[in-house]
N, C-alpha and C. Protein backbone atom coordinates (compact mmCIF):
# COMPACT_ATOMS: atom_id res chain seq x y z
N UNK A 1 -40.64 26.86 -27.01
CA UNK A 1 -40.86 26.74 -25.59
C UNK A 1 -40.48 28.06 -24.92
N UNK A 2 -41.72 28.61 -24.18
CA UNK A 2 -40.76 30.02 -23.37
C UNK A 2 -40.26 29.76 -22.14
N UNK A 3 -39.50 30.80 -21.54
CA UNK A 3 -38.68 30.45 -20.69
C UNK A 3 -40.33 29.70 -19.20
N UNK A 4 -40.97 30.56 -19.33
CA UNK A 4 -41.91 30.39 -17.84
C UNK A 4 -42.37 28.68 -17.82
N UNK A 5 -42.42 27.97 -19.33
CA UNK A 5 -42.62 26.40 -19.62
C UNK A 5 -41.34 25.54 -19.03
N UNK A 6 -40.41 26.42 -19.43
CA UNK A 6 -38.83 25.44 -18.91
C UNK A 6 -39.54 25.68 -17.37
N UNK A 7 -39.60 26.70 -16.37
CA UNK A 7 -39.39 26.91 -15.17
C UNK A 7 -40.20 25.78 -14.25
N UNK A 8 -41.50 25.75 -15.18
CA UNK A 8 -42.38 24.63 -14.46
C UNK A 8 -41.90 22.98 -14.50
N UNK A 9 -41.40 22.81 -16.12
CA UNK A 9 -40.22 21.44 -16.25
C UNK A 9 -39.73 21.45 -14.72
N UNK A 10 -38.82 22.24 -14.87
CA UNK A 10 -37.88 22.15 -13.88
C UNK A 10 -38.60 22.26 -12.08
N UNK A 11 -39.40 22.47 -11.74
CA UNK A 11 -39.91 22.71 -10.67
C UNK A 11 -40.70 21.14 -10.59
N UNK A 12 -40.98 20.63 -11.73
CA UNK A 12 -41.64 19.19 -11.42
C UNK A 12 -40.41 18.11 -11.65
N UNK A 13 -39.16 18.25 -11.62
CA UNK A 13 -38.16 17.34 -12.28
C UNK A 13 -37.47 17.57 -10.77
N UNK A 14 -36.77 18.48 -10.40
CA UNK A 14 -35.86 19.09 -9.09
C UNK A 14 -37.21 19.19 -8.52
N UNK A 15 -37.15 18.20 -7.24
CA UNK A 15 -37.62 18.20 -6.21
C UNK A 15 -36.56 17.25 -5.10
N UNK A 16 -36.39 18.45 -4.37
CA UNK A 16 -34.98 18.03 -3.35
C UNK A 16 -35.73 16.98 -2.34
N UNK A 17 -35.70 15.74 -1.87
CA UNK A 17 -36.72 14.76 -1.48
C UNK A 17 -35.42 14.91 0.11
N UNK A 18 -36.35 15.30 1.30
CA UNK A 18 -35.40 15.27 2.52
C UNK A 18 -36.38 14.69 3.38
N UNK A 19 -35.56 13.80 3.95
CA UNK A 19 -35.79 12.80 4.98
C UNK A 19 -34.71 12.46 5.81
N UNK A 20 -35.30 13.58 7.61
CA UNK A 20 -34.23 13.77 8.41
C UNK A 20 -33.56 12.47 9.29
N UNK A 21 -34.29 11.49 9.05
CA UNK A 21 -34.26 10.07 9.66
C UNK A 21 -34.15 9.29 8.94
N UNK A 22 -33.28 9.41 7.55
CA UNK A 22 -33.02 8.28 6.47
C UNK A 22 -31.60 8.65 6.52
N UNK A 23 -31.54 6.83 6.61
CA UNK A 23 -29.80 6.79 6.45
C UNK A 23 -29.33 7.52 5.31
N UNK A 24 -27.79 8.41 5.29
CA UNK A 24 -27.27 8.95 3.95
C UNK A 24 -25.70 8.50 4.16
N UNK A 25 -25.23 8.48 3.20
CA UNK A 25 -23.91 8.52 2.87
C UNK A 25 -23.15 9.21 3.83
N UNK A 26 -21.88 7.79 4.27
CA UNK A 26 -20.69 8.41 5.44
C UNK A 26 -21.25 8.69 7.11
N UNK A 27 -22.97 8.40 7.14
CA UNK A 27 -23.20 8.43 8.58
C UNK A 27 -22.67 7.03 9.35
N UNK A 28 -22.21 6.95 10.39
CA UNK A 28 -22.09 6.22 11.10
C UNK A 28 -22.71 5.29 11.87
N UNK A 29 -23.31 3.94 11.77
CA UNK A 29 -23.87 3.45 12.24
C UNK A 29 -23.52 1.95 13.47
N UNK A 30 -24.64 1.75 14.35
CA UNK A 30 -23.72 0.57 14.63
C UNK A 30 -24.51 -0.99 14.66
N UNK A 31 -23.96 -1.36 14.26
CA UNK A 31 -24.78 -3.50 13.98
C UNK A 31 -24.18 -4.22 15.00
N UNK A 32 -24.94 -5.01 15.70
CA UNK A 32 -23.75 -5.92 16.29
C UNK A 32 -22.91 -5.13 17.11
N UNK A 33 -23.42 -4.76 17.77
CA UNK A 33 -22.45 -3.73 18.81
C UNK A 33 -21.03 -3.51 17.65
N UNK A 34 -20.68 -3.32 17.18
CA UNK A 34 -19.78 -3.06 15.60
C UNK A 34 -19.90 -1.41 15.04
N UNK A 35 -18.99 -0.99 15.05
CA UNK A 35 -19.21 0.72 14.32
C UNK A 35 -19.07 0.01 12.59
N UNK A 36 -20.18 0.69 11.78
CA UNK A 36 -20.39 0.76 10.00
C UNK A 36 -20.40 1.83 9.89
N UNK A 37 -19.88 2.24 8.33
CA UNK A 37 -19.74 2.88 7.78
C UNK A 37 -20.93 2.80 6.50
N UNK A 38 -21.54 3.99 5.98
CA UNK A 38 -22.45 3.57 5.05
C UNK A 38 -22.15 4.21 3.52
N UNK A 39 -22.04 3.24 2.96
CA UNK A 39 -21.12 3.41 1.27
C UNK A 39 -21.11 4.34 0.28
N UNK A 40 -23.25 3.82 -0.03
CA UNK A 40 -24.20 4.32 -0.91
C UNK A 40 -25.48 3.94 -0.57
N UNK A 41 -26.14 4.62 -1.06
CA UNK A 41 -27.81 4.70 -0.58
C UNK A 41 -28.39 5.07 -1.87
N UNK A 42 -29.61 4.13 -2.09
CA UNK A 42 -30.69 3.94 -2.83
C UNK A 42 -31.75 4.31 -2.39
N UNK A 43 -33.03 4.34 -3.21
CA UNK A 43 -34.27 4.35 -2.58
C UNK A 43 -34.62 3.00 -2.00
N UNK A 44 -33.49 1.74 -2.82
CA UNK A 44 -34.41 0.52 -1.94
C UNK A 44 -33.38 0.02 -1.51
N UNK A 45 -32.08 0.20 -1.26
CA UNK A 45 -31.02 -0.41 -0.51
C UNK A 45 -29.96 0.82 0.23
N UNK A 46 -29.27 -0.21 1.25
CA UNK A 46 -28.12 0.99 1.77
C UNK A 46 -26.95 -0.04 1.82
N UNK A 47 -26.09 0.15 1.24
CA UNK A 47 -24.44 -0.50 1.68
C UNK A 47 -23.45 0.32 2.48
N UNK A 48 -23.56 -1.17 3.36
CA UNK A 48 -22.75 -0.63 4.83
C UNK A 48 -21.47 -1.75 4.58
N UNK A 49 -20.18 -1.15 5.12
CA UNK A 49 -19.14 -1.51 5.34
C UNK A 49 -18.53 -1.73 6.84
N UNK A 50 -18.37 -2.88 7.03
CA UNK A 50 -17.97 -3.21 8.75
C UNK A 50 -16.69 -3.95 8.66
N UNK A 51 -15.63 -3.51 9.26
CA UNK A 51 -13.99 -3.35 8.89
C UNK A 51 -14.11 -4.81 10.28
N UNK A 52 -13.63 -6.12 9.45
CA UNK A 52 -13.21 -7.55 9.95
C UNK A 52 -12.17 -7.25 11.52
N UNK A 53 -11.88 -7.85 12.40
CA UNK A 53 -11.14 -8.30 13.51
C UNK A 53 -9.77 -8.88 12.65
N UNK A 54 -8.69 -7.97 13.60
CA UNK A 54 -7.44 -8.98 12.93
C UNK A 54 -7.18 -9.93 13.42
N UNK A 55 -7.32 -11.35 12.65
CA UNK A 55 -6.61 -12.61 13.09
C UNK A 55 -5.31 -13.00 13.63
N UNK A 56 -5.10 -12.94 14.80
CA UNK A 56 -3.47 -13.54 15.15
C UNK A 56 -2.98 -14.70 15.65
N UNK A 57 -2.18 -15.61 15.39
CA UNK A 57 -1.54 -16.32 15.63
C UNK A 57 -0.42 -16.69 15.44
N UNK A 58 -0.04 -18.44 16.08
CA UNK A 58 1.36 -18.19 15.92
C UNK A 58 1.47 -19.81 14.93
N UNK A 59 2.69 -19.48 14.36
CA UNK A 59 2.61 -20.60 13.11
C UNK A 59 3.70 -22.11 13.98
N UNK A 60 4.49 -23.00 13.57
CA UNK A 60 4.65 -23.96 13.63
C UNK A 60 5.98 -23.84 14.52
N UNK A 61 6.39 -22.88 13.85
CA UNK A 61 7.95 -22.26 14.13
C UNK A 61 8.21 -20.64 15.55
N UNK A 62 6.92 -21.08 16.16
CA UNK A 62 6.58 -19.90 17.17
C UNK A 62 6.82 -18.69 16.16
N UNK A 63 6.75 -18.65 15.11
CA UNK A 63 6.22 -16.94 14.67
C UNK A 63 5.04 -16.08 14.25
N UNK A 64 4.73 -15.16 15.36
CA UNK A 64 3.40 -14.58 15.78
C UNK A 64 2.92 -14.11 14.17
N UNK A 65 2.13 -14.16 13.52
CA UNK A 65 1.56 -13.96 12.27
C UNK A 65 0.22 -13.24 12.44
N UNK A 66 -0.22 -12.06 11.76
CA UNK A 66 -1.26 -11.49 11.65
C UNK A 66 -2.25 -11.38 10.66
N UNK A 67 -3.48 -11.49 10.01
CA UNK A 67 -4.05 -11.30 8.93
C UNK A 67 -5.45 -10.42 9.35
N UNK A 68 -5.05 -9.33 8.15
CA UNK A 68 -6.19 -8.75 8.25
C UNK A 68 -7.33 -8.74 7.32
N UNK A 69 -8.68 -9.05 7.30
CA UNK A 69 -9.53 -9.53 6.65
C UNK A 69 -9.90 -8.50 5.81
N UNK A 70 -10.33 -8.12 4.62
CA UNK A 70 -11.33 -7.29 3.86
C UNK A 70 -12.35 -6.77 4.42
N UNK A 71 -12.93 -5.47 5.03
CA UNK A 71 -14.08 -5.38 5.16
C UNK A 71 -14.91 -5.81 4.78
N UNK A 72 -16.16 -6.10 5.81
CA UNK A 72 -17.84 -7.07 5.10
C UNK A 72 -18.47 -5.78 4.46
N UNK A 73 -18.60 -6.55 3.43
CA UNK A 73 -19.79 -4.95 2.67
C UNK A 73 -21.54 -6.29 2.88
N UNK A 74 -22.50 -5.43 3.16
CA UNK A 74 -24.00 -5.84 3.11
C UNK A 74 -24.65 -4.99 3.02
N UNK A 75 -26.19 -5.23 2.72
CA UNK A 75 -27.04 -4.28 2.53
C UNK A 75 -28.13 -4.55 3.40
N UNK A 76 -29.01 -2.98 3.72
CA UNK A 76 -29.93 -3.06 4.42
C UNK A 76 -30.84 -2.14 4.14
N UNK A 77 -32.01 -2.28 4.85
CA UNK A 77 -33.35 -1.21 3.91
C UNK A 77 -32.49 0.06 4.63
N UNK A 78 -33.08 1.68 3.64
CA UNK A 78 -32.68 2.57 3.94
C UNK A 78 -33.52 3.36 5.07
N UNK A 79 -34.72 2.91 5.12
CA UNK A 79 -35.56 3.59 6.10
C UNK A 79 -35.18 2.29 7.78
N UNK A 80 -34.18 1.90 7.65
CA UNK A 80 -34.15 0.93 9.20
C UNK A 80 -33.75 1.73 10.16
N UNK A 81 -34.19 1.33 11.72
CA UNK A 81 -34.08 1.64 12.49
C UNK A 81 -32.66 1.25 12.95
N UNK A 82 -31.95 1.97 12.90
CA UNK A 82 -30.57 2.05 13.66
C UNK A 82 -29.70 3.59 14.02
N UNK A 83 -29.34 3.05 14.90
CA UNK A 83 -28.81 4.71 15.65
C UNK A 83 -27.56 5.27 14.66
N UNK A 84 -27.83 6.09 14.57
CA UNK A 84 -26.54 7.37 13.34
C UNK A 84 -26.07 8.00 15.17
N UNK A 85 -24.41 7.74 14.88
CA UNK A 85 -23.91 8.50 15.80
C UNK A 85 -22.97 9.34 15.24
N UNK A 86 -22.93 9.88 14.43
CA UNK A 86 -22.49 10.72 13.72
C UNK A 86 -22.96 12.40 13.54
N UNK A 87 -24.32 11.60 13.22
CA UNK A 87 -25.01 13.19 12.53
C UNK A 87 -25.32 14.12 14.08
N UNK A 88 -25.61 15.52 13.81
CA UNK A 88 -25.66 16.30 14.68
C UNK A 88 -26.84 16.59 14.55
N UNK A 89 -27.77 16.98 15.47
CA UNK A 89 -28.89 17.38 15.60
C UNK A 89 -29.05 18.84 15.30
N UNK A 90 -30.15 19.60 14.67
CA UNK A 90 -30.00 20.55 14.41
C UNK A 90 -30.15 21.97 15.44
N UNK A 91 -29.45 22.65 15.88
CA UNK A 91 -29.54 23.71 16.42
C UNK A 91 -30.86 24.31 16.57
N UNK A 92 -31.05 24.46 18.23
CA UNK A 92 -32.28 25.20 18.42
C UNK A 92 -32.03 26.60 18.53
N UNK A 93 -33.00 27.55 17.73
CA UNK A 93 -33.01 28.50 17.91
C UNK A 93 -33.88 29.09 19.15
N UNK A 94 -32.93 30.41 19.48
CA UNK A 94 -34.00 31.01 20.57
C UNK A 94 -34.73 31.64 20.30
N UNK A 95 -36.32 31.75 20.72
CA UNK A 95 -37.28 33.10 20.49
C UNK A 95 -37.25 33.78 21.46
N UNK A 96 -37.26 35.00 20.92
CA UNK A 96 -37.17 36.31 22.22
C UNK A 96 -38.68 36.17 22.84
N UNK A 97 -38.03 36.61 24.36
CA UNK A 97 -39.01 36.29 25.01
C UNK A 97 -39.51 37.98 25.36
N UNK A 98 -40.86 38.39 24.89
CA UNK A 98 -41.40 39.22 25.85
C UNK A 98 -41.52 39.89 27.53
């Protein structure tokens, strides 16, 4: 195999696939008026993490008791429409003006 055969391998194998409006990993999203967190991302799923409400009350003996729930993990398509408030938009450049 010469090297110019590897180069083409590799040019059909590495193809960096970008999609500026697909959920990715650690953007911020929100469900349910609720801030998520997003886990991992697939081509056909996304897992989002949404951190439970702490439960409080008071037990038999008036003592105030707290429990805090496990985050909900679920999944959702990766191409959905939901707002990323996280990511930054990319910088406009200026063109010189004549």
């Amino acid at each position: 195999m010469h090297p110019s055969e590897q180069a083409e391998l590799f040019g059909l194998i590495f193809r960096p696939s970008h999609h500026p409006f697909r959920l990715r990993t650690n953007d911020v999203i929100r469900v349910d008026g609720k801030l998520c967190r997003v886990i991992r991302v697939s081509e056909c799923a996304v897992v989002v993490r949404m951190n439970q409400r702490a439960r409080k009350f008071s037990t038999r003996f008036d003592k105030r008791v707290r429990f805090q729930s496990p985050p909900k993990e679920f999944r959702i398509s990766p191409n959905s429409e939901s707002e990323i408030l996280n990511r930054k938009a990319p910088k406009q450049t200026k063109t010189k003006q004549r």
